[in-house]
N, C-alpha and C. Protein backbone atom coordinates (compact mmCIF):
# COMPACT_ATOMS: atom_id res chain seq x y z
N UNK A 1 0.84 -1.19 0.00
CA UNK A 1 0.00 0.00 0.00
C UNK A 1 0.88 1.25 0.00
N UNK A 2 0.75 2.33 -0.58
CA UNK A 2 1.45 3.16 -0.92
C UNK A 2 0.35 4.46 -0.30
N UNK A 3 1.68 5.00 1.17
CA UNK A 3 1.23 6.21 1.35
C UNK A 3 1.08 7.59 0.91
N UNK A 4 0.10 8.18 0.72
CA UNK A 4 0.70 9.79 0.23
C UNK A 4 0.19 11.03 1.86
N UNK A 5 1.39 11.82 1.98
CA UNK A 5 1.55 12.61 2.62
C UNK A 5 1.65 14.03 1.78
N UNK A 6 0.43 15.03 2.78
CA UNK A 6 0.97 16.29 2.28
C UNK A 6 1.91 16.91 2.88
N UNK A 7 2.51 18.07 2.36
CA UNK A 7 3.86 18.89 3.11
C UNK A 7 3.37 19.39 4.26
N UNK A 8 2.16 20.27 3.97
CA UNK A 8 1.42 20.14 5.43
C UNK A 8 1.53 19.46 6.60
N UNK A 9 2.03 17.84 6.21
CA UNK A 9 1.87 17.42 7.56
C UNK A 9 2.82 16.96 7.99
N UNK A 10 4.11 17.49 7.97
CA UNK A 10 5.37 17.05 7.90
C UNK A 10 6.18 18.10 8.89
N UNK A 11 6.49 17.92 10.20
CA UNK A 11 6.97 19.15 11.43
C UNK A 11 8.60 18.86 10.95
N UNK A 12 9.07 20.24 10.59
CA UNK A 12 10.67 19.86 10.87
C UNK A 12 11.03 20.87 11.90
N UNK A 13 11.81 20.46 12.59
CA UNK A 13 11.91 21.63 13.98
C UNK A 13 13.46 21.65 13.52
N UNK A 14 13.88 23.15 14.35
CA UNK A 14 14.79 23.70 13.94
C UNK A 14 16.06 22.68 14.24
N UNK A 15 17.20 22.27 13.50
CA UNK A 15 17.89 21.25 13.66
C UNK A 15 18.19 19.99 12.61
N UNK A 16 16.71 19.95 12.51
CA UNK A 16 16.64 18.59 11.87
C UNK A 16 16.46 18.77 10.07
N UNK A 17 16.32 17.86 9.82
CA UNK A 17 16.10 17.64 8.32
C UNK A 17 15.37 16.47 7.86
N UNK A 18 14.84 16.45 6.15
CA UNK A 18 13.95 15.60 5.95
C UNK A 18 14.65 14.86 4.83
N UNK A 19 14.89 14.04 3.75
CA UNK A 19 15.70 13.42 2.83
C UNK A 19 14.30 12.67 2.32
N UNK A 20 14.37 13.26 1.32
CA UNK A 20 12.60 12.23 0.25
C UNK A 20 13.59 11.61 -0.86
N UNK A 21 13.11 10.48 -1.21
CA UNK A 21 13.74 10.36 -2.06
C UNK A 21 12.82 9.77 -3.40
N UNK A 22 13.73 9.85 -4.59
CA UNK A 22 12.84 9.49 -5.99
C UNK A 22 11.84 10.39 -6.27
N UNK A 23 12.28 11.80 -5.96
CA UNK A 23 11.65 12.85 -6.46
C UNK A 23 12.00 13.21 -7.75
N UNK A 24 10.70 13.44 -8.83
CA UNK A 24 11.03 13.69 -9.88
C UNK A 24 11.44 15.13 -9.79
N UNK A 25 11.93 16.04 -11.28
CA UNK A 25 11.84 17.29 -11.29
C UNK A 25 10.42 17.88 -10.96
N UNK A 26 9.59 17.38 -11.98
CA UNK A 26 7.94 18.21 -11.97
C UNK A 26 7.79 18.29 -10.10
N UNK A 27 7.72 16.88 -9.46
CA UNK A 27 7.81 16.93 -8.31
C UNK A 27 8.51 18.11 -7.31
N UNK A 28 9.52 18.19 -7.44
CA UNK A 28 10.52 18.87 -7.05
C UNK A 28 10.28 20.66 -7.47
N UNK A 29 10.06 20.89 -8.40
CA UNK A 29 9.02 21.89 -8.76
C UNK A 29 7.78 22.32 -8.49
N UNK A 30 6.97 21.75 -8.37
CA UNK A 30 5.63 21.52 -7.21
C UNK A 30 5.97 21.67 -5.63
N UNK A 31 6.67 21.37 -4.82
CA UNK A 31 7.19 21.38 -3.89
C UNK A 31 7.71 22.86 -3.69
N UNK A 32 8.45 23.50 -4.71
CA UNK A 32 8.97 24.70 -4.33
C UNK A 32 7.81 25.88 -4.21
N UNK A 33 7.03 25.78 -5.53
CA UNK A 33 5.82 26.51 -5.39
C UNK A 33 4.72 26.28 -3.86
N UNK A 34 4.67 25.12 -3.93
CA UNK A 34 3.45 25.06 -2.49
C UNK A 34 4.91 25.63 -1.28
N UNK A 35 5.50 25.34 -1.22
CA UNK A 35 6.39 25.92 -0.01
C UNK A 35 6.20 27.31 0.09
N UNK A 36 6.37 28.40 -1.43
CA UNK A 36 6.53 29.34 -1.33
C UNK A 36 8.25 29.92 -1.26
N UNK A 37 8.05 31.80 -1.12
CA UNK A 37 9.48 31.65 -0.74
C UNK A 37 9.41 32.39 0.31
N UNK A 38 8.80 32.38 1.03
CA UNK A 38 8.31 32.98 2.75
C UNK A 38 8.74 31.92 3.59
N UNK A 39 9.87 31.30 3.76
CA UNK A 39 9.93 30.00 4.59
C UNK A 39 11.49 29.67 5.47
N UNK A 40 11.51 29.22 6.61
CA UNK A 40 12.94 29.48 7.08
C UNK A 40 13.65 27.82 6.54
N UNK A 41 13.37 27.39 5.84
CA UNK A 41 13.54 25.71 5.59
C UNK A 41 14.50 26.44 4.17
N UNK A 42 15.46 25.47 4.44
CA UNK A 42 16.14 25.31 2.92
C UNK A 42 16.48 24.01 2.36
N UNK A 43 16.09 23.90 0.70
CA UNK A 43 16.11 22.51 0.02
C UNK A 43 17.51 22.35 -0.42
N UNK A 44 18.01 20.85 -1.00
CA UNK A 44 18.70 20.85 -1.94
C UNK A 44 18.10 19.63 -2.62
N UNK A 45 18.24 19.46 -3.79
CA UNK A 45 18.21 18.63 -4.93
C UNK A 45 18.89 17.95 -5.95
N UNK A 46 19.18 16.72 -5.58
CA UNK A 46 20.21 16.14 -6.55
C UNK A 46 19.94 14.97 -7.00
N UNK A 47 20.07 15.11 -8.26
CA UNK A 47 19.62 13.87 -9.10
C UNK A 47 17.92 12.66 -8.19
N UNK A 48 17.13 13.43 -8.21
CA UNK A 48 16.08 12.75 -7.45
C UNK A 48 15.66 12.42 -5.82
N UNK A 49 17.00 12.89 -5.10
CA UNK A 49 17.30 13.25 -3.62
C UNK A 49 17.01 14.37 -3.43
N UNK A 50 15.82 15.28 -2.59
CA UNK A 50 15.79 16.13 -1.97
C UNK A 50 15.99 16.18 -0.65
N UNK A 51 16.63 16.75 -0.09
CA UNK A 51 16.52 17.53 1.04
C UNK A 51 16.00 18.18 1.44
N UNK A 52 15.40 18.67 2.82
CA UNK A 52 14.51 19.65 3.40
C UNK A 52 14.80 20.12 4.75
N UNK A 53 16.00 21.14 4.93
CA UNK A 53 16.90 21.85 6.44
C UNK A 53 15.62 22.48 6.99
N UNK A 54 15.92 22.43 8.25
CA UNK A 54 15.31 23.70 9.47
C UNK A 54 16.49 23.74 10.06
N UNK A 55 16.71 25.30 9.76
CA UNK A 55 18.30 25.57 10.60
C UNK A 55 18.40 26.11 11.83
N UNK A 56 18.83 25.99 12.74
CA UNK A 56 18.94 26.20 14.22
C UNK A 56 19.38 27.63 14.14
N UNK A 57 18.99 28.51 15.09
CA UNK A 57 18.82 30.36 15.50
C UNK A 57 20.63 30.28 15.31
N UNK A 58 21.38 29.44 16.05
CA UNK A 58 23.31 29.33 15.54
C UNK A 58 22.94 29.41 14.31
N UNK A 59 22.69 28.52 13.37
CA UNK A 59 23.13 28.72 12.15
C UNK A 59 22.93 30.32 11.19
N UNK A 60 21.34 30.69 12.03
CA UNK A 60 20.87 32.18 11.46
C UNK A 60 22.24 33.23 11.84
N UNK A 61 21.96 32.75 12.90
CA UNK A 61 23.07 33.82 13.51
C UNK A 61 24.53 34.24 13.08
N UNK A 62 24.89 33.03 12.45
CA UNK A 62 26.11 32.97 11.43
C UNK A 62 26.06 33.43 10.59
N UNK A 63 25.19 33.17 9.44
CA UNK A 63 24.87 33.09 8.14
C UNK A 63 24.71 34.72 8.20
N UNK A 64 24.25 35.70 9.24
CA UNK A 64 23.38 36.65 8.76
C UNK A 64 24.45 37.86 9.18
N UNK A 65 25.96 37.00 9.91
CA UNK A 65 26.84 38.03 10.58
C UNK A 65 27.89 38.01 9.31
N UNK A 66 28.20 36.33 8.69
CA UNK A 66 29.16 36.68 7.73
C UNK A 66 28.80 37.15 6.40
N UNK A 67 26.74 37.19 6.33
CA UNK A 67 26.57 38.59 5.12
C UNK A 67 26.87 39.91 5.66
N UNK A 68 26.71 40.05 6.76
CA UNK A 68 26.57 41.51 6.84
C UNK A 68 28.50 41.84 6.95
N UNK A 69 29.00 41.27 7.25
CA UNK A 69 30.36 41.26 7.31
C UNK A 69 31.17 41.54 5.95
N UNK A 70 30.58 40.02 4.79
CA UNK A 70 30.83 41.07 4.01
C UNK A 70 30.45 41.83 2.98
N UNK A 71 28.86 42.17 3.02
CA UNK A 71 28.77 43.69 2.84
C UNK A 71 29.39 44.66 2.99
N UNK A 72 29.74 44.52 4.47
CA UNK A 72 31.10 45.85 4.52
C UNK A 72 32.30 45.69 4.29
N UNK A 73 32.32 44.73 3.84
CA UNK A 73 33.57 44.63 3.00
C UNK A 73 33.78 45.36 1.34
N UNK A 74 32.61 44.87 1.27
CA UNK A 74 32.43 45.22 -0.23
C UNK A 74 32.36 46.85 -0.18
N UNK A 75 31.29 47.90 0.66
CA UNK A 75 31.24 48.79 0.86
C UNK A 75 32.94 49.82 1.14
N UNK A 76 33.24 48.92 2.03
CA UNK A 76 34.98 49.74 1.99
C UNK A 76 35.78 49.45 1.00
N UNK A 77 35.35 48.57 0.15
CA UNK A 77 36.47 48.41 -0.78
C UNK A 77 35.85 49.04 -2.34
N UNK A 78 34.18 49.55 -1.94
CA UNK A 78 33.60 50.37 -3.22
C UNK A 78 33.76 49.49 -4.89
N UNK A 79 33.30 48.18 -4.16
CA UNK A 79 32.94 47.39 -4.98
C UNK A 79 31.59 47.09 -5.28
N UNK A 80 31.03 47.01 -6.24
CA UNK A 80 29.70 46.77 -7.28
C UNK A 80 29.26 45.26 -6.50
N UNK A 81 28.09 45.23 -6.14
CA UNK A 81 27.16 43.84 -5.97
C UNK A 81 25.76 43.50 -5.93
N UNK A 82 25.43 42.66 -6.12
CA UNK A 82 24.00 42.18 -5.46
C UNK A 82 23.60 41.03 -5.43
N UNK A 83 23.46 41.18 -3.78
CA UNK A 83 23.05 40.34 -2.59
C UNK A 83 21.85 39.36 -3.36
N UNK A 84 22.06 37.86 -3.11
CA UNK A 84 20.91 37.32 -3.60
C UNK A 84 20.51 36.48 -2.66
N UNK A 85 20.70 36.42 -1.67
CA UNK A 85 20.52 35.57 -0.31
C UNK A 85 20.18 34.00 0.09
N UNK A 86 18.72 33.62 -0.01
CA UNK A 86 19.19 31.79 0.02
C UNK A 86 17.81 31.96 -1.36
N UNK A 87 18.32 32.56 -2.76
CA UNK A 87 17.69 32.20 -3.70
C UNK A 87 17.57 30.77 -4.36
N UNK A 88 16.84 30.76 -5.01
CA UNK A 88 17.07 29.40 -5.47
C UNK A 88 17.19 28.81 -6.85
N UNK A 89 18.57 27.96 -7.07
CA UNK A 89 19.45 27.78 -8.34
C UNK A 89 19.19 26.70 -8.57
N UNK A 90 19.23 26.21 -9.80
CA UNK A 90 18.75 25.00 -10.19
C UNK A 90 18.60 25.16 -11.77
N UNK A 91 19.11 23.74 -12.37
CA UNK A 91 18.78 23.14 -13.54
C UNK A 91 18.32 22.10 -13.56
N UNK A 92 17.80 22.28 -14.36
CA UNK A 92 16.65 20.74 -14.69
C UNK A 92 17.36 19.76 -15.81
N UNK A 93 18.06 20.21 -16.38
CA UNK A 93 19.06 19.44 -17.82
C UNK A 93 20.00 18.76 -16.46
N UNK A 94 20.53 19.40 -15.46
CA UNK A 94 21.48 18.69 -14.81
C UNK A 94 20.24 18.04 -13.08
N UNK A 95 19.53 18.09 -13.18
CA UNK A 95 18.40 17.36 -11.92
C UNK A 95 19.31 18.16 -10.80
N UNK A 96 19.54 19.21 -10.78
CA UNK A 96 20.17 19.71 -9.69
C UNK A 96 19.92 20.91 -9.38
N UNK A 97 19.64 21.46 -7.97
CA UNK A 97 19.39 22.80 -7.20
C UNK A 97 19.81 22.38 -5.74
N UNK A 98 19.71 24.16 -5.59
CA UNK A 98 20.45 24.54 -4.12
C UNK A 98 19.88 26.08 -3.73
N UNK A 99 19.81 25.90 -2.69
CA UNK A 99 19.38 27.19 -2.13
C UNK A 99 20.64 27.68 -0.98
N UNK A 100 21.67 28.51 -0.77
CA UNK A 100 22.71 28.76 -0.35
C UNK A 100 22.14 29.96 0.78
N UNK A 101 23.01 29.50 1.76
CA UNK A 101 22.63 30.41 3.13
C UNK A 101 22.55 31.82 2.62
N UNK A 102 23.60 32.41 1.89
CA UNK A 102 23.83 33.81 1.32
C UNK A 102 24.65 33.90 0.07
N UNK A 103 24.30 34.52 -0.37
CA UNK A 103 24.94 34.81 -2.01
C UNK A 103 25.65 35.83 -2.57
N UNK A 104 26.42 36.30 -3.80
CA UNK A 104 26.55 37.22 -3.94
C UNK A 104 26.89 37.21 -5.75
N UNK A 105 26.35 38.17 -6.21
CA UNK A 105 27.25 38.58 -7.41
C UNK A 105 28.12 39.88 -7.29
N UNK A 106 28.97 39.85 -7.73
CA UNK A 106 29.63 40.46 -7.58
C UNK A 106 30.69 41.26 -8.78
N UNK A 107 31.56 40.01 -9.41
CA UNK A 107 31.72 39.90 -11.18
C UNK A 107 31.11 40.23 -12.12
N UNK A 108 29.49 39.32 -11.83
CA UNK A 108 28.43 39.44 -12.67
C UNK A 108 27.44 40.62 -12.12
N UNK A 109 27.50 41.42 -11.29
CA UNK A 109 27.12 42.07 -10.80
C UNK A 109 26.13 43.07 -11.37
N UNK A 110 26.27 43.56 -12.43
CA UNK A 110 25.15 44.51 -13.57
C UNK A 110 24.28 43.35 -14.24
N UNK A 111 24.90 42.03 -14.96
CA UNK A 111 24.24 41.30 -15.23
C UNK A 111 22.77 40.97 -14.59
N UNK A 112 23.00 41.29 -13.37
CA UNK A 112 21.53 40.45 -12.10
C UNK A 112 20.71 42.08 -11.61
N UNK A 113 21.11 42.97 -11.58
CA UNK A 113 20.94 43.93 -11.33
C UNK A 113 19.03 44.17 -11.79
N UNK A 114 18.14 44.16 -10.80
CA UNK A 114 16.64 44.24 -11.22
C UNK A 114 16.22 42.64 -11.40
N UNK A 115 16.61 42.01 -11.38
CA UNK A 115 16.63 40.61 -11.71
C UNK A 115 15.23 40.18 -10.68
N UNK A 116 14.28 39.67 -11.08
CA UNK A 116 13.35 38.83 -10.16
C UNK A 116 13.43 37.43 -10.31
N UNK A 117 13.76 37.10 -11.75
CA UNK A 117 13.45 35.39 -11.56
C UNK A 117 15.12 35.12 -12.25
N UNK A 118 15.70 34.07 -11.66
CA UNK A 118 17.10 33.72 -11.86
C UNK A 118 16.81 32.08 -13.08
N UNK A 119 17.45 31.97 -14.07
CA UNK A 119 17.45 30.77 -15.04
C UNK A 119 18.88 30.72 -15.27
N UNK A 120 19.15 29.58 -14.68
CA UNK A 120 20.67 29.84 -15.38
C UNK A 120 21.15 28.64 -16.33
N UNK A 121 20.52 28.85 -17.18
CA UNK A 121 20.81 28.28 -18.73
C UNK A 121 21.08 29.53 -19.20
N UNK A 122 20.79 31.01 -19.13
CA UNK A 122 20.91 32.03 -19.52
C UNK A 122 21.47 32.49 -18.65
N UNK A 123 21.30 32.88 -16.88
CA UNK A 123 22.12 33.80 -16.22
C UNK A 123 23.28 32.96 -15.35
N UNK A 124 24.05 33.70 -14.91
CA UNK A 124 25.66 33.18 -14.08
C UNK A 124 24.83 32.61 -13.15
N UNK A 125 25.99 31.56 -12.08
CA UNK A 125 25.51 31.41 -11.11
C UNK A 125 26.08 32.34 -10.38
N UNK A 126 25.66 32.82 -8.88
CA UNK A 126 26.32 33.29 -8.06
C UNK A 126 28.31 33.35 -7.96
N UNK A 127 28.77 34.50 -7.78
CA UNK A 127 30.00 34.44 -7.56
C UNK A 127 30.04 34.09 -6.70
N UNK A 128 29.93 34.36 -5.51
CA UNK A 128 30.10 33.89 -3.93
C UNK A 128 29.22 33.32 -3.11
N UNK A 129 29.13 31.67 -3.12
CA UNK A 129 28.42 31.40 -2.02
C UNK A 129 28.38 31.30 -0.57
N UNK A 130 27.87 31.57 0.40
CA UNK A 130 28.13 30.99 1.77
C UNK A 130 27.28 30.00 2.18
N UNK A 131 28.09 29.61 3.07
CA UNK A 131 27.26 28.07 3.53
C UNK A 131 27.78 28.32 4.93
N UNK A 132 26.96 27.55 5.96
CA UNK A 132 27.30 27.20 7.53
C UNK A 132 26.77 26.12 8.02
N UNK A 133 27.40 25.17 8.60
CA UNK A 133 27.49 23.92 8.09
C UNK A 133 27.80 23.87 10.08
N UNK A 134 26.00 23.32 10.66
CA UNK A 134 25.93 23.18 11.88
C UNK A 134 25.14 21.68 12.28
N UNK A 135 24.58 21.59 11.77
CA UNK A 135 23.78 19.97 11.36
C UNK A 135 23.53 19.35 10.42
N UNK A 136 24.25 20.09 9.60
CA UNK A 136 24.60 18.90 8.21
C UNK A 136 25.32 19.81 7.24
N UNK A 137 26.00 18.90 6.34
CA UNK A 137 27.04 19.43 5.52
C UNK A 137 26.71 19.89 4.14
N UNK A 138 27.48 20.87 3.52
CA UNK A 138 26.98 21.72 2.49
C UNK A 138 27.73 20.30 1.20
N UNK A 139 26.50 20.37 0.34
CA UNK A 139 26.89 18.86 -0.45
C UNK A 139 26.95 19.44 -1.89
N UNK A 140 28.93 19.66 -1.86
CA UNK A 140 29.42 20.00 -2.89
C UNK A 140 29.36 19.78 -4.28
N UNK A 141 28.80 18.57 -4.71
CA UNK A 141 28.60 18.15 -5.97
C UNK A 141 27.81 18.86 -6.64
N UNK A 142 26.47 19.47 -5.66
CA UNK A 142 25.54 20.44 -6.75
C UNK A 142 26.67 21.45 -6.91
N UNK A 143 26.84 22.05 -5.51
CA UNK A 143 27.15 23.73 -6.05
C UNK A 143 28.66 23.85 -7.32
N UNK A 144 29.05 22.26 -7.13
CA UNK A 144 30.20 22.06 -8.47
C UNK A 144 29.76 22.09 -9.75
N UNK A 145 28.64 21.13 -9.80
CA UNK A 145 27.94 20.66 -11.15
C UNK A 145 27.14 22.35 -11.60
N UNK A 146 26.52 23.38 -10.87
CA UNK A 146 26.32 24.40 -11.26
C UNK A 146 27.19 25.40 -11.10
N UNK A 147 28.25 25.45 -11.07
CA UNK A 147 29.28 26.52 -11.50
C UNK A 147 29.66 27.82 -10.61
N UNK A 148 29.84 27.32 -9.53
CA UNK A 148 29.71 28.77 -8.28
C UNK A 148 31.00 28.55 -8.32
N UNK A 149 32.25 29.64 -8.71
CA UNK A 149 33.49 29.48 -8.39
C UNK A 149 33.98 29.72 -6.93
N UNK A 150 33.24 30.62 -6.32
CA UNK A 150 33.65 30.89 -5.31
C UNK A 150 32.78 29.94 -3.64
N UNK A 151 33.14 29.57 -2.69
CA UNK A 151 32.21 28.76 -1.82
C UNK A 151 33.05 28.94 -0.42
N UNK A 152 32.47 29.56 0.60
CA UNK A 152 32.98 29.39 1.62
C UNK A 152 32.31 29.11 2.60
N UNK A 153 32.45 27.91 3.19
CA UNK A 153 32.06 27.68 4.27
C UNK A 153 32.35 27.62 6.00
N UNK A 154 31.40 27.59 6.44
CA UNK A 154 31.92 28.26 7.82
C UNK A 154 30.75 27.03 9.31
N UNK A 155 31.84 26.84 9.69
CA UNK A 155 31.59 25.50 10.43
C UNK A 155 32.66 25.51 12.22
N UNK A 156 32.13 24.91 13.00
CA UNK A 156 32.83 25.04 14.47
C UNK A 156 33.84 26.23 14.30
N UNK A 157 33.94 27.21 14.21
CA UNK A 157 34.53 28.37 14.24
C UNK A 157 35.49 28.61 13.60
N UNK A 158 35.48 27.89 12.18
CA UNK A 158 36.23 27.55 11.30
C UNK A 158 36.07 28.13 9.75
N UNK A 159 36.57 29.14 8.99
CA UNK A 159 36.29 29.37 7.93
C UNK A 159 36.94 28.68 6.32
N UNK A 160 36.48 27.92 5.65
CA UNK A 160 37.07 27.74 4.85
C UNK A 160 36.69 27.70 3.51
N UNK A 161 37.76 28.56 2.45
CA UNK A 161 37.48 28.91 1.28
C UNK A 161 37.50 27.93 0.04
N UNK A 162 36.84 27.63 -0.71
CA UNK A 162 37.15 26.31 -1.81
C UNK A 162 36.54 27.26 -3.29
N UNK A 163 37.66 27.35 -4.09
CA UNK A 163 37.42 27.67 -5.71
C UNK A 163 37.18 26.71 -6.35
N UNK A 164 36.08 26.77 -7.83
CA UNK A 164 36.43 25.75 -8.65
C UNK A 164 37.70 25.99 -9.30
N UNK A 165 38.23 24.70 -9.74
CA UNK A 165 39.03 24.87 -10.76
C UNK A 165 39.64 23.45 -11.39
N UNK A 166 39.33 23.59 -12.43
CA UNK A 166 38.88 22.87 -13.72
C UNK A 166 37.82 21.62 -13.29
N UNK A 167 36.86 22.55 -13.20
CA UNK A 167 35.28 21.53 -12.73
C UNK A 167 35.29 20.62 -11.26
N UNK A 168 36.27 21.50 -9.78
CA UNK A 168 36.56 21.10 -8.95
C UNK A 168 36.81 21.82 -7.96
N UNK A 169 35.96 21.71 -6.91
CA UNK A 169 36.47 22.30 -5.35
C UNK A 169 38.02 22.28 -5.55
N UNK A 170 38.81 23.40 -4.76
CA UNK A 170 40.31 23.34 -4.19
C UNK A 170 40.34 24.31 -3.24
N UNK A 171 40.54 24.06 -2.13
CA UNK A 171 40.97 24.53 -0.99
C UNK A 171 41.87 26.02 -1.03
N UNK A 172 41.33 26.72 -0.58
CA UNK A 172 42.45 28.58 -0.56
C UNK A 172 42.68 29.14 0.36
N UNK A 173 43.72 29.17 0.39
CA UNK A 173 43.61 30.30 2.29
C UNK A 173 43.71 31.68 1.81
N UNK A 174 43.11 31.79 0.56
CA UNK A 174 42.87 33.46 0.43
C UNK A 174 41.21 33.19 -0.97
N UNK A 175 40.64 34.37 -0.48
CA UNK A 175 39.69 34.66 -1.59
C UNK A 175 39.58 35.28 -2.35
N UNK A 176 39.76 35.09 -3.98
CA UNK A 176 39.74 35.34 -5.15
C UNK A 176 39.02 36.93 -5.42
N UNK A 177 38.23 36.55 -4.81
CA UNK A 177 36.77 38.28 -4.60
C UNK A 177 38.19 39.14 -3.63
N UNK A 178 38.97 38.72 -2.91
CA UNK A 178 39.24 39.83 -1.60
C UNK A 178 41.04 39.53 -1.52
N UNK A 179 41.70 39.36 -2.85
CA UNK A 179 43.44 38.48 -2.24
C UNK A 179 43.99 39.18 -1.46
N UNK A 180 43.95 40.57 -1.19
CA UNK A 180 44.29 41.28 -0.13
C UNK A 180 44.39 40.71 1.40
N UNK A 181 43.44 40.67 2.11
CA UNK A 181 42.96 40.34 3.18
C UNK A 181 42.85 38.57 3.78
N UNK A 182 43.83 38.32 4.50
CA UNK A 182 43.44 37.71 5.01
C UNK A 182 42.10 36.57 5.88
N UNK A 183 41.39 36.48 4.73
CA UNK A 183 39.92 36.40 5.62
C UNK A 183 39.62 35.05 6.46
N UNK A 184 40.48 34.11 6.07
CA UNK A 184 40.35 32.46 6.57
C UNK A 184 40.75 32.68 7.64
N UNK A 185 41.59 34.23 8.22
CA UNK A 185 42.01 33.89 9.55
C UNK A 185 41.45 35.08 10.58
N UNK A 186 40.92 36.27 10.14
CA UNK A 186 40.39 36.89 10.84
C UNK A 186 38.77 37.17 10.88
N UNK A 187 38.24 36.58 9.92
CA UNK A 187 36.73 36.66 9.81
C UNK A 187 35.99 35.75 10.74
N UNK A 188 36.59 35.01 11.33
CA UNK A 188 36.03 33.72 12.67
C UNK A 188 36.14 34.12 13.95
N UNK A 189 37.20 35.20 13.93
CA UNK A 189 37.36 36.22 14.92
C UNK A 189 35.89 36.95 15.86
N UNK A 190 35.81 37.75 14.04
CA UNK A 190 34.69 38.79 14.75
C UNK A 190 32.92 38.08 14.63
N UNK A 191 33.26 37.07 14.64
CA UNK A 191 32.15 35.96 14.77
C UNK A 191 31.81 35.25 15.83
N UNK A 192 32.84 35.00 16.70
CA UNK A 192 33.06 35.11 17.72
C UNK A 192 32.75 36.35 18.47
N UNK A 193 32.89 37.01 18.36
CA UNK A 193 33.16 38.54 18.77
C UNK A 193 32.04 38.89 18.84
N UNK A 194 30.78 38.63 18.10
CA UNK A 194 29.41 38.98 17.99
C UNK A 194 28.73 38.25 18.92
N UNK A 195 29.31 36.60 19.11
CA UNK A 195 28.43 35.97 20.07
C UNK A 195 28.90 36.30 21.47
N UNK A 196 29.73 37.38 21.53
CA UNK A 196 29.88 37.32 23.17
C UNK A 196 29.77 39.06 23.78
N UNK A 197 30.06 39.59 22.78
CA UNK A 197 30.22 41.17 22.89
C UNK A 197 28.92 41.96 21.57
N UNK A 198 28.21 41.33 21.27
CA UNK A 198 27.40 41.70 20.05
C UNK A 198 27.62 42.06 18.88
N UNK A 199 26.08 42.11 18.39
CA UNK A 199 26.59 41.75 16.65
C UNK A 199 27.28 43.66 16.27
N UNK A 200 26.73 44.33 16.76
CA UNK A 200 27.04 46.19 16.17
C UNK A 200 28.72 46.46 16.96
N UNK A 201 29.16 46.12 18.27
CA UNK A 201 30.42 46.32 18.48
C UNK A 201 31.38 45.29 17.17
N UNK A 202 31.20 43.83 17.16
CA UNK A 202 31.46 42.95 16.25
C UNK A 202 31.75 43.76 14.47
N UNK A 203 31.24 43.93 14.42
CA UNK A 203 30.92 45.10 13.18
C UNK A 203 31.45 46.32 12.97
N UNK A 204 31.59 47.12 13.65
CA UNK A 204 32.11 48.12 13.91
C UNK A 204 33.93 47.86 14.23
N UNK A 205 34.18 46.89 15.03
CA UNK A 205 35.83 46.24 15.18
C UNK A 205 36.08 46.00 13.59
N UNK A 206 35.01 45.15 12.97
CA UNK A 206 36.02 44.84 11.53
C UNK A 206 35.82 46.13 10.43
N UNK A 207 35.25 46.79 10.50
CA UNK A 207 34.82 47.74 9.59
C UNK A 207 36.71 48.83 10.04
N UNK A 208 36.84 48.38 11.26
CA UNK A 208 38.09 49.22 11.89
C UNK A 208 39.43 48.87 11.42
N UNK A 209 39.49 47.71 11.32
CA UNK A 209 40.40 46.80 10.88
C UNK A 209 40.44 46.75 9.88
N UNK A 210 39.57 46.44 8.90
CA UNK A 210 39.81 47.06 7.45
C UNK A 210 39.95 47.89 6.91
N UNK A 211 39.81 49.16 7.71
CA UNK A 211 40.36 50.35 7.59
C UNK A 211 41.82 50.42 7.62
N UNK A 212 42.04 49.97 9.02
CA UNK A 212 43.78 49.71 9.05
C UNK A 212 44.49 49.17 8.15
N UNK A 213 43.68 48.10 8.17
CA UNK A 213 44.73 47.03 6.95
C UNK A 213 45.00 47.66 4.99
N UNK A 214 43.71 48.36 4.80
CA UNK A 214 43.92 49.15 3.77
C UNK A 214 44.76 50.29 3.88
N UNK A 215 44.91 50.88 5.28
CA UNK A 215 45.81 51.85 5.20
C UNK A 215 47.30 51.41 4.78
N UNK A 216 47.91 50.47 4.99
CA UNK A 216 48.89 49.62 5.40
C UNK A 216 49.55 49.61 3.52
C-alpha cells in the first residue's frame, strides 16, 4: 500500500532535516511553489534526492553576521554587488538545485541587477556562495555541477574557502573576490566577537580593521 503525505503534515523543527527520495523534477518543482518563498527551511536537490533543512537560531546567527560582514567589506572596498541571499538555483538538464545560506554577485554584478526570476541556462551562477554547516554538511557536488566558483564555508569556528578549478572544489587560504585580506584567519574572529560582545560592536571592530589594513 502506498502512502501519500501532504507537506502540510510534515513538522521539521529547527535542527533537523527531511531526505525524500525518488523525487522527480515536476515533483521537485511543485514542492517549491506550495512551499513558497516565505519560509525558514532550505532545500537541496540532486539527481532525485531532496533535502529539506530547518536551521537552528546558531546557524541564522552565522549566516546573517558573515553577510553583513561582508557587505562591509564590499562597501569599503567600493565594490559593485547584489546580494541574492538563500535564492534558489537550479537546472533541470542537470536534476540539480540549491538554495545557499547567502549569495553574492559580484563579477556578474550589472548582469543580475533588477533581476526577479534567476534561469541559469541564460544567467551566471552566483559568484560567492556561503554556507554554515551546523547539522549537516553543504553537499558539494551540486554547487560544483552548477558553476559557483567561489564557496565558503563556515563551520565550528572555522572558515574555509574552496574555488572551482577545472570543474573542482580546491581549498584557498585566500579569496579570489578579496586576495588582499586575510579572511580564513580573521573573519572567525569577529564571529566570535558577535556571540559574546554583540553583533554592532562585532561590526564596527572589523569595519576598523579594514580600515587599518587598507591603510597599510
Amino acid at each position: 500500500m502506498t502512502v501519500t503525505l501532504q507537506l502540510e503534515q510534515l513538522s521539521i523543527f529547527p535542527g533537523q532535516r527531511i531526505v525524500l527520495r525518488d523525487v522527480s523534477w515536476q515533483q521537485f518543482e511543485a514542492i517549491l511553489k506550495e512551499l513558497g518563498d516565505r519560509r525558514a527551511s532550505r532545500l537541496v536537490y540532486d539527481d532525485g534526492i531532496l533535502e529539506i533543512r530547518m536551521p537552528l537560531p546558531e546557524h541564522e546567527r552565522s549566516k546573517i553576521l558573515l553577510s553583513d560582514l561582508v557587505k562591509n567589506l564590499l562597501e569599503a572596498l567600493d565594490i559593485d554587488f547584489e546580494p541574492f541571499g538563500s535564492s534558489t538555483f537550479k537546472r533541470m538538464d542537470m536534476a540539480k538545485g540549491i538554495e545557499p545560506d547567502e549569495c553574492f554577485y559580484i563579477q556578474n554584478h550589472a548582469a543580475m541587477i533588477g533581476k526577479r526570476r534567476i534561469d541559469l541556462t541564460s544567467d551566471p551562477p552566483p559568484d560567492l556562495a556561503i554556507e554554515v554547516d551546523v547539522t549537516s554538511k553543504t553537499q558539494l557536488e551540486v554547487y560544483r555541477a552548477l558553476g559557483v566558483p567561489e564557496l565558503w564555508r563556515y563551520e565550528a569556528g572555522r572558515l574555509r574557502i574552496d574555488i572551482l578549478q577545472s570543474g573542482w572544489y580546491v581549498e584557498s587560504p585566500i579569496s579570489p573576490t578579496f586576495p588582499d585580506l586575510p579572511l580564513v584567519e580573521i573573519l572567525p574572529g569577529f564571529v566570535k566577537m558577535a556571540a559574546t560582545a554583540g553583533t554592532r560592536p562585532a561590526l564596527k571592530a572589523f569595519r576598523q580593521w579594514v580600515k587599518e589594513h587598507l591603510q597599510k
